[in-house]
C-alpha atoms as a PDB file:
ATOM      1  CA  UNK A   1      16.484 101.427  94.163  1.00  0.00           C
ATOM      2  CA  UNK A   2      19.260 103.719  93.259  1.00  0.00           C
ATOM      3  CA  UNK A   3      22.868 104.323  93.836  1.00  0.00           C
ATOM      4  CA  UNK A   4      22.738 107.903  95.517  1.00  0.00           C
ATOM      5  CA  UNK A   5      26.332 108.344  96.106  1.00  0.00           C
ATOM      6  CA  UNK A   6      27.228 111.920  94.285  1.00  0.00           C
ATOM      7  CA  UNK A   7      30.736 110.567  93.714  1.00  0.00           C
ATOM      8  CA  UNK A   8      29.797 107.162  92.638  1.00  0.00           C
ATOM      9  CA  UNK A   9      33.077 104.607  92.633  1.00  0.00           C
ATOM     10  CA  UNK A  10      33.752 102.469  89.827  1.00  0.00           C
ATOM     11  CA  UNK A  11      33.119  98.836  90.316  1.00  0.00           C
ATOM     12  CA  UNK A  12      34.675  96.425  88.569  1.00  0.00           C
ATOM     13  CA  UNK A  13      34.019  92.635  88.773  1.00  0.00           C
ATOM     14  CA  UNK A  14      33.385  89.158  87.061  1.00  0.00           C
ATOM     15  CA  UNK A  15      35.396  86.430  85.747  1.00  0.00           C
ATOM     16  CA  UNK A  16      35.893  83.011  87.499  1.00  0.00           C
ATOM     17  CA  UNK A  17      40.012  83.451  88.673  1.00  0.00           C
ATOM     18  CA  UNK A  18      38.862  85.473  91.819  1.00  0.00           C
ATOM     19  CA  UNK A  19      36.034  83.234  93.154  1.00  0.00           C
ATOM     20  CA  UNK A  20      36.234  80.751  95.927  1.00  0.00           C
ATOM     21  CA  UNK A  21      36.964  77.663  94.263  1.00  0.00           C
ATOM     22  CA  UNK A  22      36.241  75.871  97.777  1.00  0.00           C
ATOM     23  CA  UNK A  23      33.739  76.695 100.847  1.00  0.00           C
ATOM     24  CA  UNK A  24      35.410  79.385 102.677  1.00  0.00           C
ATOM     25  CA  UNK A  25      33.911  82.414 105.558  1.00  0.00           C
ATOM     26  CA  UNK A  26      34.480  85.514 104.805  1.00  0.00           C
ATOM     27  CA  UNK A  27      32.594  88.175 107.451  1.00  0.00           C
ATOM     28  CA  UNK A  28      31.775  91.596 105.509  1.00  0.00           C
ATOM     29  CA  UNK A  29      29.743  94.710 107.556  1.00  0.00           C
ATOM     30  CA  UNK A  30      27.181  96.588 106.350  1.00  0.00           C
ATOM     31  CA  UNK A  31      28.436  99.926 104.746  1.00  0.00           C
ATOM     32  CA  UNK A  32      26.530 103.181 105.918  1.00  0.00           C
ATOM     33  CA  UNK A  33      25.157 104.682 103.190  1.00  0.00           C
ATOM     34  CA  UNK A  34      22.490 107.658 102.697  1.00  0.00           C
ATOM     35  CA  UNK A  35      19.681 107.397 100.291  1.00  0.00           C
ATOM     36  CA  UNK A  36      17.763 110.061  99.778  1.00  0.00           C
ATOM     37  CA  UNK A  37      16.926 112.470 102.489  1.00  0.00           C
ATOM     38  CA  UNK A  38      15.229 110.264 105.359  1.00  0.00           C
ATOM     39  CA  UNK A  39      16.515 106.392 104.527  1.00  0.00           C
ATOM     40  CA  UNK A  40      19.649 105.224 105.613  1.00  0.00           C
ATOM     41  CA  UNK A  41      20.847 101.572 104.024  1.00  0.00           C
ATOM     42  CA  UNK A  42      23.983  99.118 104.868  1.00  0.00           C
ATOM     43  CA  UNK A  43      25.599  98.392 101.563  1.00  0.00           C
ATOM     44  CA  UNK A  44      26.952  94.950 101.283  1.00  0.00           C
ATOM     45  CA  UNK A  45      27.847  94.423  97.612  1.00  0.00           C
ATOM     46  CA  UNK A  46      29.813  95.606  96.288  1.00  0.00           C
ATOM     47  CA  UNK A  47      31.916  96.063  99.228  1.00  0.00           C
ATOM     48  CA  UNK A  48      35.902  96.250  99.793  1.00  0.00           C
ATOM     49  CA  UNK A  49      36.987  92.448  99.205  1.00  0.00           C
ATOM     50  CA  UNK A  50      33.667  91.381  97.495  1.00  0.00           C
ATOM     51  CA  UNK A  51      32.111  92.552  94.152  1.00  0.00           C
ATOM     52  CA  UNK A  52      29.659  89.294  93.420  1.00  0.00           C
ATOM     53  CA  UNK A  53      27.857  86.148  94.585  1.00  0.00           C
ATOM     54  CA  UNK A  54      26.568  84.551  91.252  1.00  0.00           C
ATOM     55  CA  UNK A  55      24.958  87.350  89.344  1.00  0.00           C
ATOM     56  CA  UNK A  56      24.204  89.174  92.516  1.00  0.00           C
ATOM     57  CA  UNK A  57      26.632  92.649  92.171  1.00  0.00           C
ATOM     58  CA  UNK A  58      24.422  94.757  94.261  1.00  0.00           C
ATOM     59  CA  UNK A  59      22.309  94.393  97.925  1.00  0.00           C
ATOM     60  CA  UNK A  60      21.316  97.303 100.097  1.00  0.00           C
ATOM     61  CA  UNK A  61      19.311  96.268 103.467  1.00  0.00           C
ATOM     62  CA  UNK A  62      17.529  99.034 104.972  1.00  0.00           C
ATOM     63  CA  UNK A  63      15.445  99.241 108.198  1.00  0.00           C
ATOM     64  CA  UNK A  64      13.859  97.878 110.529  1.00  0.00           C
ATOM     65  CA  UNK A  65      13.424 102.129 110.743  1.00  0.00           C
ATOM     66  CA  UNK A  66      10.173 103.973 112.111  1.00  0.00           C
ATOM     67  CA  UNK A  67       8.798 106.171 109.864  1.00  0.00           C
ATOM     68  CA  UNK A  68       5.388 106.899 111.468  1.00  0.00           C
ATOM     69  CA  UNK A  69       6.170 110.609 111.169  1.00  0.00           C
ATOM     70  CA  UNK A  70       8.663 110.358 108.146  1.00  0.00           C
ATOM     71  CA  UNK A  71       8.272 110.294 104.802  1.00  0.00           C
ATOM     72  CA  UNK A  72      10.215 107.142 104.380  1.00  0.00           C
ATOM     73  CA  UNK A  73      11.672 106.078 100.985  1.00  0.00           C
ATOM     74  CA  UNK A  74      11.705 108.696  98.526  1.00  0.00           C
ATOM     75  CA  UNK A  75      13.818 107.848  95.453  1.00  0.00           C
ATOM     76  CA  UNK A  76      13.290 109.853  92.890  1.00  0.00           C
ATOM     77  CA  UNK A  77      13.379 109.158  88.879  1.00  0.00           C
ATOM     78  CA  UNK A  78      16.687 107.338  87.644  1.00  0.00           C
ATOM     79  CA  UNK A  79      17.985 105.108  85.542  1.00  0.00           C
ATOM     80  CA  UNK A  80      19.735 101.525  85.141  1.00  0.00           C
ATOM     81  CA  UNK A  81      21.005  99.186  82.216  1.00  0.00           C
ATOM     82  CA  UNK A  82      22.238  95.673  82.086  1.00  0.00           C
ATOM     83  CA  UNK A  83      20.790  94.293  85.270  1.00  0.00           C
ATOM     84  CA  UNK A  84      17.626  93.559  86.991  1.00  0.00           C
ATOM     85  CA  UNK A  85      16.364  94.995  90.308  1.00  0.00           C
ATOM     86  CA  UNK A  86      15.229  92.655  93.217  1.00  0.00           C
ATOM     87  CA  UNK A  87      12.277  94.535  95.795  1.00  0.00           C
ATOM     88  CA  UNK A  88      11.949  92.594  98.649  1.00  0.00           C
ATOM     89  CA  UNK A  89       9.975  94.094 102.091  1.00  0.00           C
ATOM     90  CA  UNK A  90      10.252  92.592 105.364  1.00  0.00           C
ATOM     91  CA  UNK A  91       7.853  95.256 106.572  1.00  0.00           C
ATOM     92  CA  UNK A  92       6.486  98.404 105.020  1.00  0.00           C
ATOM     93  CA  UNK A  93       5.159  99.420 101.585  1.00  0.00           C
ATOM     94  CA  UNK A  94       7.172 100.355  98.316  1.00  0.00           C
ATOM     95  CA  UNK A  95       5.369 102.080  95.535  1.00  0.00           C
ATOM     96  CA  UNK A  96       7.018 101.707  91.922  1.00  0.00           C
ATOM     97  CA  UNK A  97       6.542 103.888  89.153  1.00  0.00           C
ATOM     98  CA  UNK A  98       8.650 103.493  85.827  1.00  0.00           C
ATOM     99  CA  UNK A  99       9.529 104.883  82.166  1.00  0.00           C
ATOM    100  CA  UNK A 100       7.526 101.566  80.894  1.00  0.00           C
ATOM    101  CA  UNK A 101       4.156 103.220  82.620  1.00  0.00           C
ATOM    102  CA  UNK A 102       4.115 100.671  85.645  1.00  0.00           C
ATOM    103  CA  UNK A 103       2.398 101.809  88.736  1.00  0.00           C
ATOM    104  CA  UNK A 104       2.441  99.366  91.738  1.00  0.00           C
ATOM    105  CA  UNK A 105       2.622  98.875  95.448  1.00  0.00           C
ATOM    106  CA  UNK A 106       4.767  96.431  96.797  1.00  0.00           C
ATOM    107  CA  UNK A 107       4.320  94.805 100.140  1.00  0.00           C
ATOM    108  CA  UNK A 108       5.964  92.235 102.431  1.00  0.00           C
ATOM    109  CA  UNK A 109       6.135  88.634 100.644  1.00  0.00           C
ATOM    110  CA  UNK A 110       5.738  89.796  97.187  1.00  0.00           C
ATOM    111  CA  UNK A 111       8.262  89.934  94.496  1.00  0.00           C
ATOM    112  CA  UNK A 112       8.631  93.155  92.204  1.00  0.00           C
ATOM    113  CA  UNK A 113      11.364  92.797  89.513  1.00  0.00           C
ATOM    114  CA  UNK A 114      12.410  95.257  87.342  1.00  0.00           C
ATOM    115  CA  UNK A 115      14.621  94.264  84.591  1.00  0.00           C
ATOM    116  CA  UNK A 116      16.164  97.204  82.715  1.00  0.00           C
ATOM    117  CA  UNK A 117      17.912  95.299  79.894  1.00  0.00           C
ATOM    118  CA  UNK A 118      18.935  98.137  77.001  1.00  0.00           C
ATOM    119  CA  UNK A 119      17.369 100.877  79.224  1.00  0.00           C
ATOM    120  CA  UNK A 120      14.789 101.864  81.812  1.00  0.00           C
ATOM    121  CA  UNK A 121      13.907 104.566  84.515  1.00  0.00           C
ATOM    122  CA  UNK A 122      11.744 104.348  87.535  1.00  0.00           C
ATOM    123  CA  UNK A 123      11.235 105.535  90.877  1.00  0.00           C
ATOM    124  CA  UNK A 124      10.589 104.319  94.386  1.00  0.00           C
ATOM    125  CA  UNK A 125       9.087 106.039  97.275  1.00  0.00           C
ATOM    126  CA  UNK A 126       7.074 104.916 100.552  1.00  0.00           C
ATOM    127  CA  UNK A 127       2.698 105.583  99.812  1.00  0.00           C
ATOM    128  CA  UNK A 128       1.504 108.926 101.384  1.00  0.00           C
ATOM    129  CA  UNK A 129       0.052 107.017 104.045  1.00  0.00           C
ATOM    130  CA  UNK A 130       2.204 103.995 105.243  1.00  0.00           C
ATOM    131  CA  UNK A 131       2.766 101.296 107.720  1.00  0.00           C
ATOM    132  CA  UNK A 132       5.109 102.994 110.141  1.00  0.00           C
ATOM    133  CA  UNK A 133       8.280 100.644 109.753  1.00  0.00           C
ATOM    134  CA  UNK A 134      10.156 100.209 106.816  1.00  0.00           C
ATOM    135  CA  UNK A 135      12.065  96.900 106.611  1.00  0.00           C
ATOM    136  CA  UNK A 136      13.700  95.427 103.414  1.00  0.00           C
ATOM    137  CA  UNK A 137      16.377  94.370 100.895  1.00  0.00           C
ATOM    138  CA  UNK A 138      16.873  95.709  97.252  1.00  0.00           C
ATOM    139  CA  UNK A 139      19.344  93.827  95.204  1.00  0.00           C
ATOM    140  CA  UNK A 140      20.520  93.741  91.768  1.00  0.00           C
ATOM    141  CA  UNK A 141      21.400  90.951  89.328  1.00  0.00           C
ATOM    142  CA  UNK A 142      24.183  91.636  86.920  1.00  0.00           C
ATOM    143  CA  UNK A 143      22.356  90.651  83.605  1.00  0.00           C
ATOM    144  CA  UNK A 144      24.758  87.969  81.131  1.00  0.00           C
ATOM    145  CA  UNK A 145      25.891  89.425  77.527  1.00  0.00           C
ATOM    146  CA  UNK A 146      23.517  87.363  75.884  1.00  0.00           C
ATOM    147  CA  UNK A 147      20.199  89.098  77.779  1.00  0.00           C
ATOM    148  CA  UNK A 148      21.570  92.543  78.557  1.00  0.00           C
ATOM    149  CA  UNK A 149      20.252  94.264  76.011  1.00  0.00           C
ATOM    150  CA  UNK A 150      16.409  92.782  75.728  1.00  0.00           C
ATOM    151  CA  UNK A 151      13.034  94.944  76.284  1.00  0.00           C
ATOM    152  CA  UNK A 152      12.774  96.105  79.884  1.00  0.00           C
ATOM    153  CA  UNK A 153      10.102  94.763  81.599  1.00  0.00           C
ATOM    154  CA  UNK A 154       8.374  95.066  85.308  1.00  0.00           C
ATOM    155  CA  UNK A 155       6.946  91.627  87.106  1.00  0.00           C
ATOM    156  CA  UNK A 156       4.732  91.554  90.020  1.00  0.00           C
ATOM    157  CA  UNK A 157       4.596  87.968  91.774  1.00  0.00           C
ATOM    158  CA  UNK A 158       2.304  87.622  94.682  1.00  0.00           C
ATOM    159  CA  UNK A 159       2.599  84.267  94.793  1.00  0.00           C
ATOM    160  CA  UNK A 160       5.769  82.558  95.445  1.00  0.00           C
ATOM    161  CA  UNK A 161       7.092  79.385  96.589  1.00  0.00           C
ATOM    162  CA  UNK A 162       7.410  78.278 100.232  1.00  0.00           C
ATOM    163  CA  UNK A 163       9.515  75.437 101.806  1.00  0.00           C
ATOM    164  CA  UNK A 164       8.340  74.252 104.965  1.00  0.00           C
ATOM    165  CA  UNK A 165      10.112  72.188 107.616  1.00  0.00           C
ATOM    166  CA  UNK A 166       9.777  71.898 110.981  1.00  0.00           C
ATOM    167  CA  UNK A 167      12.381  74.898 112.084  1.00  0.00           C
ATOM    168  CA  UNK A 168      12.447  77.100 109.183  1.00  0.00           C
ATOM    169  CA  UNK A 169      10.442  78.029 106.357  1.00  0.00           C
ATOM    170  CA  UNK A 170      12.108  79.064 102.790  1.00  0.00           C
ATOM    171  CA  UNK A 171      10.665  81.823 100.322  1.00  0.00           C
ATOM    172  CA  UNK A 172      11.911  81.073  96.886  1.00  0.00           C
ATOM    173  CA  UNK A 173      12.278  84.760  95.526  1.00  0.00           C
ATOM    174  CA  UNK A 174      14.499  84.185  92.497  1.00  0.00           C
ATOM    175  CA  UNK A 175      16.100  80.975  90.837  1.00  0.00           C
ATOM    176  CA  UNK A 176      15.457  77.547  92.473  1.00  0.00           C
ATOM    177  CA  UNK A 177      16.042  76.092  95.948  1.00  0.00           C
ATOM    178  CA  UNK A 178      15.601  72.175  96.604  1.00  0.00           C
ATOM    179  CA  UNK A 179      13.330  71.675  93.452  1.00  0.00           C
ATOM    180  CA  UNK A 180      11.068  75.004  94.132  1.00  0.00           C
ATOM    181  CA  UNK A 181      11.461  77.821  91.363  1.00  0.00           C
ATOM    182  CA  UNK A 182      10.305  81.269  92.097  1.00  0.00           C
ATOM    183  CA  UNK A 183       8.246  82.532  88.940  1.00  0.00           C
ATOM    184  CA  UNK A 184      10.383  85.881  88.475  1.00  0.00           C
ATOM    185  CA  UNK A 185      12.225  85.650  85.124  1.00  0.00           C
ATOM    186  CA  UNK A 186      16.432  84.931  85.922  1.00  0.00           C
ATOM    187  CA  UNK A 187      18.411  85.165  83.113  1.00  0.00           C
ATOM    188  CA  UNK A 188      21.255  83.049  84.864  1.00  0.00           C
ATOM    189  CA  UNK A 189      21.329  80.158  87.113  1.00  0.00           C
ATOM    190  CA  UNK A 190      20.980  81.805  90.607  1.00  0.00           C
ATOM    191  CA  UNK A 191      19.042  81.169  93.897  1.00  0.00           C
ATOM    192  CA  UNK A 192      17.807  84.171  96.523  1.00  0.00           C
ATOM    193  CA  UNK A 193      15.725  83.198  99.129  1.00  0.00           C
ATOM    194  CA  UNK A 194      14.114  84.456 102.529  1.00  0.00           C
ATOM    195  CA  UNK A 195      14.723  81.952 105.483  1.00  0.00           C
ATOM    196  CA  UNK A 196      12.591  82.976 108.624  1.00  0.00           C
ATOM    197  CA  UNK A 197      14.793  80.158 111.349  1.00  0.00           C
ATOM    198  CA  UNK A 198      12.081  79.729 114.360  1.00  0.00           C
ATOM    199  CA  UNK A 199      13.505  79.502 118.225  1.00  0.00           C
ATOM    200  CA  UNK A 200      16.149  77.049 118.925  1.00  0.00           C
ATOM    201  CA  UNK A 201      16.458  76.203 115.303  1.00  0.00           C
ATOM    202  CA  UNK A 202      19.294  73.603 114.237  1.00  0.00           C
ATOM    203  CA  UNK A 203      18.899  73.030 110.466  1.00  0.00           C
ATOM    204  CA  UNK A 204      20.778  71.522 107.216  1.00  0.00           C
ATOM    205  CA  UNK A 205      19.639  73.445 104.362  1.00  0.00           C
ATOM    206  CA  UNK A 206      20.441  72.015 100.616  1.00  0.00           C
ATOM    207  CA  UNK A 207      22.590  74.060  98.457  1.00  0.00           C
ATOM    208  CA  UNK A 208      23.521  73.668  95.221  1.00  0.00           C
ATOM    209  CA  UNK A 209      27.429  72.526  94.636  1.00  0.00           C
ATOM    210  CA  UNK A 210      28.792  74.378  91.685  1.00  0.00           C
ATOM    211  CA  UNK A 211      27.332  77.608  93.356  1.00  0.00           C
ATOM    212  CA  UNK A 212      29.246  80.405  95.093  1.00  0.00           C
ATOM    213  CA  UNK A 213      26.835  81.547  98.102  1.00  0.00           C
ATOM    214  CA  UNK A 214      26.385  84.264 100.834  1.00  0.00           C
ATOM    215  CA  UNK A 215      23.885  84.599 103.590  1.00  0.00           C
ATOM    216  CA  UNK A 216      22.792  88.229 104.883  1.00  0.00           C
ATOM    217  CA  UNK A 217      21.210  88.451 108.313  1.00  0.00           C
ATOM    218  CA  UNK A 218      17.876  90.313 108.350  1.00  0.00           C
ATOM    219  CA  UNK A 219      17.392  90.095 112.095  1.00  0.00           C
ATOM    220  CA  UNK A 220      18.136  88.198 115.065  1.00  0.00           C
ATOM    221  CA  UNK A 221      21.253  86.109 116.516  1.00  0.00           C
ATOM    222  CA  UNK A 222      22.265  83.702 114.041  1.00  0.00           C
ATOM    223  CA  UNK A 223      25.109  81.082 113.088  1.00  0.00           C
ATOM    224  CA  UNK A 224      25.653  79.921 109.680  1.00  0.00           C
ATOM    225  CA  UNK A 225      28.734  77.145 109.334  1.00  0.00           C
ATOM    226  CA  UNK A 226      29.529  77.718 112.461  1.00  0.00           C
ATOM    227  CA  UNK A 227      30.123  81.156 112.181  1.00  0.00           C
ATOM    228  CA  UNK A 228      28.362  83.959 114.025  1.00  0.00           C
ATOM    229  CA  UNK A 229      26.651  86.241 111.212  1.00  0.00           C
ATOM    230  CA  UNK A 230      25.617  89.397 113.346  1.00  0.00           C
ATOM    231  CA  UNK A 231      21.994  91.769 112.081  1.00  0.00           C
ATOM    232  CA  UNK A 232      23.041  93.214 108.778  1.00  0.00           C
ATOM    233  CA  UNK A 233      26.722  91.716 108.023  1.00  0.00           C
ATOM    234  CA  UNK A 234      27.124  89.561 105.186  1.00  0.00           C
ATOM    235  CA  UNK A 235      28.538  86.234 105.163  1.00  0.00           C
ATOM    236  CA  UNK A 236      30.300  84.928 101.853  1.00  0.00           C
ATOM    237  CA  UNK A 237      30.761  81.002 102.141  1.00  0.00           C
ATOM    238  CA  UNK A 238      32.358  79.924  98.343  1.00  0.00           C
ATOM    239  CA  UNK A 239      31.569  77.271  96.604  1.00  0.00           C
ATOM    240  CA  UNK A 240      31.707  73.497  97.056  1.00  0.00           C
ATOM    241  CA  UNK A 241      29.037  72.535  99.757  1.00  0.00           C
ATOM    242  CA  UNK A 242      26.054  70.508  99.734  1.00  0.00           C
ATOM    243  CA  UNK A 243      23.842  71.649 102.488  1.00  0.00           C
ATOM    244  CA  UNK A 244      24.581  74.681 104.573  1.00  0.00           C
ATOM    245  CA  UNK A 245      23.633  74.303 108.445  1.00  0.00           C
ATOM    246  CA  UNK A 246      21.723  77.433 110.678  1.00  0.00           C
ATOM    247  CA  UNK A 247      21.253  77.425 114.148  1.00  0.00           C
ATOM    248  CA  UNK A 248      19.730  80.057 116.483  1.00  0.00           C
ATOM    249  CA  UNK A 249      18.941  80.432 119.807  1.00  0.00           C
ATOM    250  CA  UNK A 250      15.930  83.214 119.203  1.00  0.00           C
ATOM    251  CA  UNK A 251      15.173  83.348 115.686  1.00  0.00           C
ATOM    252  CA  UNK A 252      16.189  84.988 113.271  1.00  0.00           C
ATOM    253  CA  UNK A 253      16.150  85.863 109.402  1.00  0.00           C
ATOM    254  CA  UNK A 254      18.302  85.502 106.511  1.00  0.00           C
ATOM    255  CA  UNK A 255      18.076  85.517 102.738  1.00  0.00           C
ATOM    256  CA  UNK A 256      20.507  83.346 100.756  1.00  0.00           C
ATOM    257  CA  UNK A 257      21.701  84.349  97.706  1.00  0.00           C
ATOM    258  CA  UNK A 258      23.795  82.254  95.826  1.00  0.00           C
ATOM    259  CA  UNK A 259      24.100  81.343  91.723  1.00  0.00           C
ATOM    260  CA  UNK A 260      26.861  79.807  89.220  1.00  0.00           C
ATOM    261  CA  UNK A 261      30.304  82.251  89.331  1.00  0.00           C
ATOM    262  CA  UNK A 262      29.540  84.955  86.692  1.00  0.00           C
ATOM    263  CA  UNK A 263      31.982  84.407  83.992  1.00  0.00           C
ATOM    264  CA  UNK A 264      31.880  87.804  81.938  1.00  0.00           C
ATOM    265  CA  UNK A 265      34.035  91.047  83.472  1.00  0.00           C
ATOM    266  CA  UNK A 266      31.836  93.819  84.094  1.00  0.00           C
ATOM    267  CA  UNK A 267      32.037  97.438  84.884  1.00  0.00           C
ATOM    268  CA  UNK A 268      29.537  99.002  87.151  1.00  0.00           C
ATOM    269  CA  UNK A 269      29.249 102.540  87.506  1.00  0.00           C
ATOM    270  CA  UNK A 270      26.206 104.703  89.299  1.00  0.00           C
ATOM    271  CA  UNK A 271      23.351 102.804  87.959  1.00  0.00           C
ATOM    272  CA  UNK A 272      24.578 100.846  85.536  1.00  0.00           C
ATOM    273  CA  UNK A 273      26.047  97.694  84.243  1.00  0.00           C
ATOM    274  CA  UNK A 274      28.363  97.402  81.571  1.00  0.00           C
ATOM    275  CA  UNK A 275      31.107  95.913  79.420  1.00  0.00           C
ATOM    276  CA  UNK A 276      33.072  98.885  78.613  1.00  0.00           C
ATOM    277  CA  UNK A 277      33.841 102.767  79.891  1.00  0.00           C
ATOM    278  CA  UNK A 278      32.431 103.325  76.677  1.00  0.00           C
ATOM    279  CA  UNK A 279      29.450 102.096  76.894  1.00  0.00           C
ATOM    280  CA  UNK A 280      28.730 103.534  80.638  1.00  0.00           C
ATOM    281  CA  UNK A 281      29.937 107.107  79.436  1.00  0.00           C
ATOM    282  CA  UNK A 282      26.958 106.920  76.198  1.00  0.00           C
ATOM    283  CA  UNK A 283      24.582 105.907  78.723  1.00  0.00           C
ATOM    284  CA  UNK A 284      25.355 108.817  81.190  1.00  0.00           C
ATOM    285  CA  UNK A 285      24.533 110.752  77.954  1.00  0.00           C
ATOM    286  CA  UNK A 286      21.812 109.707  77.090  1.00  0.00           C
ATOM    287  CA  UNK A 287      20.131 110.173  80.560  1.00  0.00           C
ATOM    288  CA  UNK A 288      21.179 113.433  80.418  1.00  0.00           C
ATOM    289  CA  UNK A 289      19.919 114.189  76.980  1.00  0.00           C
ATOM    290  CA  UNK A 290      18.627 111.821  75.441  1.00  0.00           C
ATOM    291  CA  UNK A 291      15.154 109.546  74.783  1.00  0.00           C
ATOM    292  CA  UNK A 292      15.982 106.027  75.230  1.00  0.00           C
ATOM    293  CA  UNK A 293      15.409 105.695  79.182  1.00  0.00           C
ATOM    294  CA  UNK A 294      11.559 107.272  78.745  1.00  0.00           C
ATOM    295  CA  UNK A 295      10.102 109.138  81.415  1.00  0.00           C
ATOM    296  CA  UNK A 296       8.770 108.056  85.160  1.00  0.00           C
ATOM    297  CA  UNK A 297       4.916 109.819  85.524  1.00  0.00           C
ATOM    298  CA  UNK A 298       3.399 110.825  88.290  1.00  0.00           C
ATOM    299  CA  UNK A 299       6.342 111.164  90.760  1.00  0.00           C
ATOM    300  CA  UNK A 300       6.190 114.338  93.126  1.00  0.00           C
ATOM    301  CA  UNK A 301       9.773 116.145  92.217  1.00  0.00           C
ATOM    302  CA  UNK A 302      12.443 116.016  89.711  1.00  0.00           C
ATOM    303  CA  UNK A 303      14.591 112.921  88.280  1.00  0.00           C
ATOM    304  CA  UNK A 304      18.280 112.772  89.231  1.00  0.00           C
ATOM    305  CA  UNK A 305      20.993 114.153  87.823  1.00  0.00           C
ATOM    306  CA  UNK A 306      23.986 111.618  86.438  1.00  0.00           C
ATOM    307  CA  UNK A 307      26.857 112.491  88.672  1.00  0.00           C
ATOM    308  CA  UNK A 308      30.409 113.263  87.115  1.00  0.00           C
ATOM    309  CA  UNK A 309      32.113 110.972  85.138  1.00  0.00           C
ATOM    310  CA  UNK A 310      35.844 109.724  87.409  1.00  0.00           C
ATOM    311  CA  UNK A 311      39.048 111.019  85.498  1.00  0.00           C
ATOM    312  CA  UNK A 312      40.451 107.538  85.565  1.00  0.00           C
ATOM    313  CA  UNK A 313      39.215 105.041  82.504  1.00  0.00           C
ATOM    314  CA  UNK A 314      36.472 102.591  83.537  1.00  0.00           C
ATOM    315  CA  UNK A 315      38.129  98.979  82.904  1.00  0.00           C
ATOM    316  CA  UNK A 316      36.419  95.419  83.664  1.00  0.00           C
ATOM    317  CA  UNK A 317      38.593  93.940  85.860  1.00  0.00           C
ATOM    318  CA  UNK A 318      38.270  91.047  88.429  1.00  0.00           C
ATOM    319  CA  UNK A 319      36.145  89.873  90.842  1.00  0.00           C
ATOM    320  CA  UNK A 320      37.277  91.012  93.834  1.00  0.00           C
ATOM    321  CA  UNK A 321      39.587  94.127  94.948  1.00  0.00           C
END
């Protein structure tokens, strides 16, 4: 998924001085954003006061919307660097096209990662004929120095881990939760997982210690810590805690995401990740003129445009604003 802003703000984040260095609660709201011309999303990184969780820099949730007589996602052909994209549906049907000649529907359950590394472009749009409510989460990872530049690649996992107790039941997406390791490819130590809490649910959930961690609400009523987490807010907890306790009185849904502080400063701009002004300006130009992103077949209208450049310098800076 894309960034559609036309004025796209410069994000800077990374480093350890700015992260929790204890478990804390800090409540942030879904931003409004438009994407495209029928999908509306809640932003929730980055967002005014948070920039990460781990390696996570980026999660729009989108839906539950009915698009019976809509056309439903329709992101046309862009471009990313220095991160990897996270697809995950709640309900509804994604199909993925990109520069790398990948062509595949993604459904509820299943995992579709996209890692750009040095370059890629792709699209994302709903199938002609679809399931008539769209319901998801797409999320970035910020991709460490050592990785960011490696072939770009596309994974499809069907198959993924499940935790089952008695009042909730874990999907391991990416990273590891309490010994279970999703197969997607993480180029950090990081956790994101879907937690469907049944009626009347009380439960302790592991977590690893030297992680920072935040829980978005899918659906439903739910508390986490002891703090009421409303339908598509975002709660950022810190780091320092051993198990993390849910309770709901209706059921509900949640993905945790959580991972090791990212220690490198980065500077996000539009679709990309990077190190330097420098190195976000080239890219701009080379989307606009250049080879090295490829081209996205078979999608029904023209790629994006790279907004404007901002007048002010892009600098990595910290963590939070």
């Amino acid at each position: 998924m894309s960034n559609l802003d036309t004025h796209p703000a410069v994000t800077v984040c990374g480093g350890h001085r700015d992260t929790a260095a204890e478990p804390v609660h800090q409540l942030f709201p879904g931003r409004m954003v438009r994407l495209g011309e029928s999908t509306q999303v809640r932003r929730l990184l980055p967002t005014l006061g948070r920039r990460m969780v781990g390696a996570w820099c980026f999660i729009d949730h989108y839906g539950p919307d009915d698009i019976a007589t809509e056309p439903g996602m329709q992101v046309p052909p862009h471009p990313h660097i220095g991160l990897q994209t996270v697809s995950w549906l709640l309900d509804g049907e994604v199909l993925h096209r990109d520069s790398l000649g990948s062509l595949q529907t993604i459904r509820p359950g299943e995992l579709g990662l996209m890692t750009a590394g040095r370059a890629i472009a792709h699209s994302e749009e709903s199938p002609h004929t679809h399931p008539p409510i769209l319901h998801g989460a797409q999320l970035w990872v910020a991709l460490p120095d050592a990785h960011r530049h490696v072939a770009p690649a596309f994974e499809h996992h069907v198959a993924l881990p499940v935790l089952r107790e008695r009042q909730v039941t874990a999907t391991v997406v990416m990273g590891e939760l309490a010994g279970a390791a999703s197969p997607g490819t993480a180029y950090s130590p990081l956790v994101g997982a879907d937690l469907v809490l049944s009626a009347d649910a009380d439960v302790r959930l592991p977590v690893e210690y030297d992680f920072e961690h935040a829980v978005v609400n899918l659906s439903g009523e739910t508390e986490v810590d002891g703090v009421p987490v409303p339908p598509g807010a975002l709660l950022y907890l810190g780091t320092g805690r051993r198990e993390l306790r849910l309770r709901t009185s209706a059921g509900s849904r949640l993905m945790l995401l959580g991972g090791e502080p990212f220690d490198e400063e980065i500077v996000m701009w539009w679709n990309f990740v990077g190190r330097t002004g420098q190195e976000i300006a080239q890219a701009r130009q080379e989307w606009a003129d250049g080879e090295l992103f490829g081209t996205v077949h078979g999608y029904a209208g023209p790629r994006l445009n790279a907004p404007a450049l901002p007048a002010v310098p892009l600098k990595p800076r910290g963590r939070t604003r």
